[in-house]
C-alpha atoms as a PDB file:
ATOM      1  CA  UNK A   1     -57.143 -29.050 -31.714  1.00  0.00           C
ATOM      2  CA  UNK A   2     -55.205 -29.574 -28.000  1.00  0.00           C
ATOM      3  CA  UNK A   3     -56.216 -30.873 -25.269  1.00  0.00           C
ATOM      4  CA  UNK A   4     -57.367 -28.522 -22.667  1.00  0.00           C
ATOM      5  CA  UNK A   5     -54.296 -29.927 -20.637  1.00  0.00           C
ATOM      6  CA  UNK A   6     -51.628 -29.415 -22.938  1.00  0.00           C
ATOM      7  CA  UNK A   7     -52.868 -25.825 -23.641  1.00  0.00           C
ATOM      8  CA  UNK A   8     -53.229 -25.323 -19.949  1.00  0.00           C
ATOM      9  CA  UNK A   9     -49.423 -26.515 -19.696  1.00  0.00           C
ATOM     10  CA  UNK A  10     -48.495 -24.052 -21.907  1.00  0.00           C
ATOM     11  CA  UNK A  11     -49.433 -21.632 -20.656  1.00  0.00           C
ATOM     12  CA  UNK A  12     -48.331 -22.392 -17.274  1.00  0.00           C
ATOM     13  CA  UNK A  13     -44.749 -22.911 -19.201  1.00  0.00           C
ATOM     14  CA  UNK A  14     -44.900 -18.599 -19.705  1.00  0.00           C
ATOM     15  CA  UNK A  15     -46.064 -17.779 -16.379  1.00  0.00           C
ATOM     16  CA  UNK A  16     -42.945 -19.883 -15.028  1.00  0.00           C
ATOM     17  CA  UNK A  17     -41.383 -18.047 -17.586  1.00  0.00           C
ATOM     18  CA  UNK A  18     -42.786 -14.304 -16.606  1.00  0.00           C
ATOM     19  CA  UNK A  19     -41.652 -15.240 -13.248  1.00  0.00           C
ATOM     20  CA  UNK A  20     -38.098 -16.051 -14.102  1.00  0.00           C
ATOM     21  CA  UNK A  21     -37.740 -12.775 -15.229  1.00  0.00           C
ATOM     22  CA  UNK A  22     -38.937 -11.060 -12.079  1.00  0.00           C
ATOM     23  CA  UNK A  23     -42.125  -9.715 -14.381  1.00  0.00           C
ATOM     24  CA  UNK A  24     -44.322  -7.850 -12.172  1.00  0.00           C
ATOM     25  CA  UNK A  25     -48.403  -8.318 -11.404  1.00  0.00           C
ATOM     26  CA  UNK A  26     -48.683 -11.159 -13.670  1.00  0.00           C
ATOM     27  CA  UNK A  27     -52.586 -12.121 -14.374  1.00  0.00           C
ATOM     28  CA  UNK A  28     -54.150 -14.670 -16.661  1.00  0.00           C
ATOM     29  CA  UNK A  29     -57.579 -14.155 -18.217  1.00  0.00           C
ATOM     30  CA  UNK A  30     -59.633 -17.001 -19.129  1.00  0.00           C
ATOM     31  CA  UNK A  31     -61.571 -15.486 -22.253  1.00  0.00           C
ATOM     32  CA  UNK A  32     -65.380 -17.105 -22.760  1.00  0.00           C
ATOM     33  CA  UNK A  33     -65.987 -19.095 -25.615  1.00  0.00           C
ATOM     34  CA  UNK A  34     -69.016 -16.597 -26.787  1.00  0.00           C
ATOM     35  CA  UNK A  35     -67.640 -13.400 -26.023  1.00  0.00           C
ATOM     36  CA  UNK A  36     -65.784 -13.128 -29.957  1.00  0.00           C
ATOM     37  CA  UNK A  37     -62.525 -13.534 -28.663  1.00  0.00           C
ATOM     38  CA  UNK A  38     -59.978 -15.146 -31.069  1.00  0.00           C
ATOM     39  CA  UNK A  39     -58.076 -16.774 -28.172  1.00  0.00           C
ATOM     40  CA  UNK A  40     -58.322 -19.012 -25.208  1.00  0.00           C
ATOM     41  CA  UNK A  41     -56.234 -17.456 -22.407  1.00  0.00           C
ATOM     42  CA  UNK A  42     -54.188 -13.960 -22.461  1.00  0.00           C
ATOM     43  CA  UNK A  43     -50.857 -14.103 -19.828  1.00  0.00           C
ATOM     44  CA  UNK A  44     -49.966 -10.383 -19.041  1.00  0.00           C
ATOM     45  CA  UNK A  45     -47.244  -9.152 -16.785  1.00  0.00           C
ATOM     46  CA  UNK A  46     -45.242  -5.827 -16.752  1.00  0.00           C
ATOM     47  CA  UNK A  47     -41.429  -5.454 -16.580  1.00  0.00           C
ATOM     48  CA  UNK A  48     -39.708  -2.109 -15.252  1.00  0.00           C
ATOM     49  CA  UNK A  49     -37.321  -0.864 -17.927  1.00  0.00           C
ATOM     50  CA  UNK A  50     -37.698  -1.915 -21.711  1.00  0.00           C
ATOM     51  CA  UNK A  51     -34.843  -4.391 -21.196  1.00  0.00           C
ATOM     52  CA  UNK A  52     -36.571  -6.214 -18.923  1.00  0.00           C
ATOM     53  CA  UNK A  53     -39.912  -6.397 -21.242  1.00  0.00           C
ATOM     54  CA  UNK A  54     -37.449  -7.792 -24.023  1.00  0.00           C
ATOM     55  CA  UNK A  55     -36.093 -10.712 -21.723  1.00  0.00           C
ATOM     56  CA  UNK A  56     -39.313 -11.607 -20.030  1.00  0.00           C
ATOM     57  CA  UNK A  57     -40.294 -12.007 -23.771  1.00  0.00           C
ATOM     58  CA  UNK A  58     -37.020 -14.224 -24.855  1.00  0.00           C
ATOM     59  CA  UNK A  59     -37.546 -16.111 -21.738  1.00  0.00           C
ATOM     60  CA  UNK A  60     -40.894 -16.952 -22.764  1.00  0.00           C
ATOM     61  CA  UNK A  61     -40.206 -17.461 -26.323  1.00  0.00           C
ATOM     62  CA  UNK A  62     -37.136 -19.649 -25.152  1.00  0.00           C
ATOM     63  CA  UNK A  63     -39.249 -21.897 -22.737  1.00  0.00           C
ATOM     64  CA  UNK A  64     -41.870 -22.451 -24.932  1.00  0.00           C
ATOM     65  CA  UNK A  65     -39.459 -23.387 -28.052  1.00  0.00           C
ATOM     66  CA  UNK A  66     -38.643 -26.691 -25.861  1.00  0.00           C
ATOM     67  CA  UNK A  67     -42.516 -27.468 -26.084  1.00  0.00           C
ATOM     68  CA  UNK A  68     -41.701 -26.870 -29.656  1.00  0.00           C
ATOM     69  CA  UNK A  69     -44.396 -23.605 -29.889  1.00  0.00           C
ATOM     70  CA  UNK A  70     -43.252 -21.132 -31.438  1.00  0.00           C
ATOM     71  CA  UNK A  71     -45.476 -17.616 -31.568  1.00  0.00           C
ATOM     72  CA  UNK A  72     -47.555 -17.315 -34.811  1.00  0.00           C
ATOM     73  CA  UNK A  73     -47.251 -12.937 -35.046  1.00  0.00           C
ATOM     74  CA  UNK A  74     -44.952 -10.867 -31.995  1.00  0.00           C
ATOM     75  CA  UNK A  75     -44.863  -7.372 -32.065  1.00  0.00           C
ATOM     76  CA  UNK A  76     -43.694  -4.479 -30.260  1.00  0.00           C
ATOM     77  CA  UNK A  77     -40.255  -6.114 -29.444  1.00  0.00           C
ATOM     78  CA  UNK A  78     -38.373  -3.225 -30.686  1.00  0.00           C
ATOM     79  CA  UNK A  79     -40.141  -0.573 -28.328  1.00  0.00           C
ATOM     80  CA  UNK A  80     -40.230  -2.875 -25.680  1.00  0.00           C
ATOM     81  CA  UNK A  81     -43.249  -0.625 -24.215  1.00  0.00           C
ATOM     82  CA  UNK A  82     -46.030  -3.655 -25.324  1.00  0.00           C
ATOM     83  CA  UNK A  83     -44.826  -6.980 -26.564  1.00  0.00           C
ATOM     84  CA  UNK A  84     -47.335  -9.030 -27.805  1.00  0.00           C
ATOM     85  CA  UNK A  85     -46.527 -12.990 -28.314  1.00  0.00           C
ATOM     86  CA  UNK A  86     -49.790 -14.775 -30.103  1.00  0.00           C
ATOM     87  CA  UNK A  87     -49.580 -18.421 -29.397  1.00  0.00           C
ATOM     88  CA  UNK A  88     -53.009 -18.571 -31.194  1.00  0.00           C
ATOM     89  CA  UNK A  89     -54.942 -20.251 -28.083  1.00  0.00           C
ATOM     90  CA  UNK A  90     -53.484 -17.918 -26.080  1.00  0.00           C
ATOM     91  CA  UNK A  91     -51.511 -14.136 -26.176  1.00  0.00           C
ATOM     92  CA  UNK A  92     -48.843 -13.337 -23.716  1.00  0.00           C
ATOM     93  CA  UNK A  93     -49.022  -9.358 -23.353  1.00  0.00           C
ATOM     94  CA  UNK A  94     -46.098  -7.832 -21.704  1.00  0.00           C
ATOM     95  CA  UNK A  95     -46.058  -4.033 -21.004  1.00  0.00           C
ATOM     96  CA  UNK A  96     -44.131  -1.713 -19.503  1.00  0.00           C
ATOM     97  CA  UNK A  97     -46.027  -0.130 -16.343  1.00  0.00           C
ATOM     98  CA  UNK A  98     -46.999   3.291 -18.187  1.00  0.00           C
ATOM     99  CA  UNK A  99     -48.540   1.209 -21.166  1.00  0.00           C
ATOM    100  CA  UNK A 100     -50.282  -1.052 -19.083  1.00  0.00           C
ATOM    101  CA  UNK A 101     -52.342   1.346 -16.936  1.00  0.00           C
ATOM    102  CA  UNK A 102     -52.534   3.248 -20.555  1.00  0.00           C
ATOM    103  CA  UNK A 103     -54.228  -0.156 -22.137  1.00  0.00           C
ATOM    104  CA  UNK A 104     -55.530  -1.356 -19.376  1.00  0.00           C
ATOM    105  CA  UNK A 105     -56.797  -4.561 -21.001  1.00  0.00           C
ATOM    106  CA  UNK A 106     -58.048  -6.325 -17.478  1.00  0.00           C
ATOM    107  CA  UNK A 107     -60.987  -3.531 -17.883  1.00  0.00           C
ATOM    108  CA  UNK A 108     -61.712  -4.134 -21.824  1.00  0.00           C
ATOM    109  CA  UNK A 109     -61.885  -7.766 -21.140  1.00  0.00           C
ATOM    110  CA  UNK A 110     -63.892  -7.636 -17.984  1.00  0.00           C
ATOM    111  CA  UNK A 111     -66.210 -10.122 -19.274  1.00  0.00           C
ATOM    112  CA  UNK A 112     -62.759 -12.440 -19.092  1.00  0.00           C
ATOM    113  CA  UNK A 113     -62.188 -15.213 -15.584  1.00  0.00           C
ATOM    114  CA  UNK A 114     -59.297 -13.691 -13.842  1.00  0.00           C
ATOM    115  CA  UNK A 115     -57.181 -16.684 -12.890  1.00  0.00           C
ATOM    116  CA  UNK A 116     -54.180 -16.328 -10.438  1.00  0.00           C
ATOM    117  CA  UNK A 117     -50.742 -18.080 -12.169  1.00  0.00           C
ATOM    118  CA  UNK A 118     -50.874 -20.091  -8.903  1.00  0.00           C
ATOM    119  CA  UNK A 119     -54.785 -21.773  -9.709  1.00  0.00           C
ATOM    120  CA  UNK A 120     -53.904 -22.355 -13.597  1.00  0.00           C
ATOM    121  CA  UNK A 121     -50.271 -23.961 -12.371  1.00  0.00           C
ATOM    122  CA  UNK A 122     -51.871 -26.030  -9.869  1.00  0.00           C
ATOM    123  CA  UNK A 123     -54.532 -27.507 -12.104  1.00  0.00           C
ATOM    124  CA  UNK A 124     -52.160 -28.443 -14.778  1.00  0.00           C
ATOM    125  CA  UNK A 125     -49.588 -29.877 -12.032  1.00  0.00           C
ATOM    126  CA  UNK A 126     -52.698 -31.937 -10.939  1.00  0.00           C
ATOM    127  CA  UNK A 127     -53.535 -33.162 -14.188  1.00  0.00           C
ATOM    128  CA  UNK A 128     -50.442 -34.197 -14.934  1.00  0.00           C
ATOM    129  CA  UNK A 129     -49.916 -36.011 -11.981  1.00  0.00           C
ATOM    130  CA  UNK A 130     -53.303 -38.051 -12.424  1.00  0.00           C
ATOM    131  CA  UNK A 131     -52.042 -38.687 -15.844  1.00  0.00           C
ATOM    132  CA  UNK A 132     -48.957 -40.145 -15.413  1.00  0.00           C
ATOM    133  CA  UNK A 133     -50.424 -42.244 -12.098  1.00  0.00           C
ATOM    134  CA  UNK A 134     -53.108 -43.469 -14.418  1.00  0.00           C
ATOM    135  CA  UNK A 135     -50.635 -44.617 -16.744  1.00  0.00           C
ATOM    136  CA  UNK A 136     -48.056 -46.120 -14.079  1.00  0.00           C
ATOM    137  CA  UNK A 137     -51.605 -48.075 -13.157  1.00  0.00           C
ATOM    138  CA  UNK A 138     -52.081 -49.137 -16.450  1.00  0.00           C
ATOM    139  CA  UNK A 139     -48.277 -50.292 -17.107  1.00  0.00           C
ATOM    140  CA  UNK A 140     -49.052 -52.368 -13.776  1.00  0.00           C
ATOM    141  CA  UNK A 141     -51.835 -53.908 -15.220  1.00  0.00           C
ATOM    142  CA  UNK A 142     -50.239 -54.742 -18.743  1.00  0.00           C
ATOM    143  CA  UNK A 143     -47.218 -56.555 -16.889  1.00  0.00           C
ATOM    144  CA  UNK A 144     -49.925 -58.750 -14.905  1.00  0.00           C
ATOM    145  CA  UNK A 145     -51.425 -59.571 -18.024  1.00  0.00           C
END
């Protein structure tokens, strides 16, 4: 199981990635634990033209290979008109604008926390940063030892 921090991370590592790529209206959902979903967090953004979807997704799949995650299932690569990336604990959806208002998953999941990229980045940048000061302290106090 991961820590709430590294999953966190990870997903902020496919937002940065979205963004990279220019994707447009990027949202994260926070699913609830009891609602029966099979998956933490879902990342969606849309991209213009199909070639855009397809590098939003290799940019994604390319940033998150250096956390060494790599997506269990993808589909819809090919069309380019939904590409679906399953991380497991969490599913980065990328649609082109016509599919997205067709899907329109933000209103099947309304149950689902609606998280700006910018609130789930800062909290893992803030984590991170109280982790690594907490272990700079600890270093400190090992040396006095």
């Amino acid at each position: 199981m991961k820590k709430p921090n590294d999953l966190k991370r990870q997903v902020n590592e496919a937002i940065v990635a979205c963004q990279d790529k220019k994707a447009e209206q990027v949202t994260v959902l926070e699913l609830e634990k009891d609602s029966g979903a099979f998956t933490d967090y879902f990342v969606m953004c849309s991209g213009t033209n199909p070639r855009q979807v397809q590098a939003i997704a290799d940019a994604v799949e390319e940033r998150l290979k250096t956390l060494d995650l790599r997506p269990a299932h993808t589909e819809g690569y090919k069309q380019a008109e939904w590409v679906l990336l399953d991380y497991v604990d969490f599913v980065v959806h990328i649609f082109s604008e016509n599919a997205r208002r067709y899907y329109d998953l933000e209103r099947l999941w309304k149950s689902a926390t609606r998280l700006e990229p910018a609130e789930l980045m800062a909290a893992a940048k803030r984590r991170r940063t109280s982790t690594k000061t907490g272990a700079a302290a600890a270093r400190t106090r090992k040396k006095k030892a």
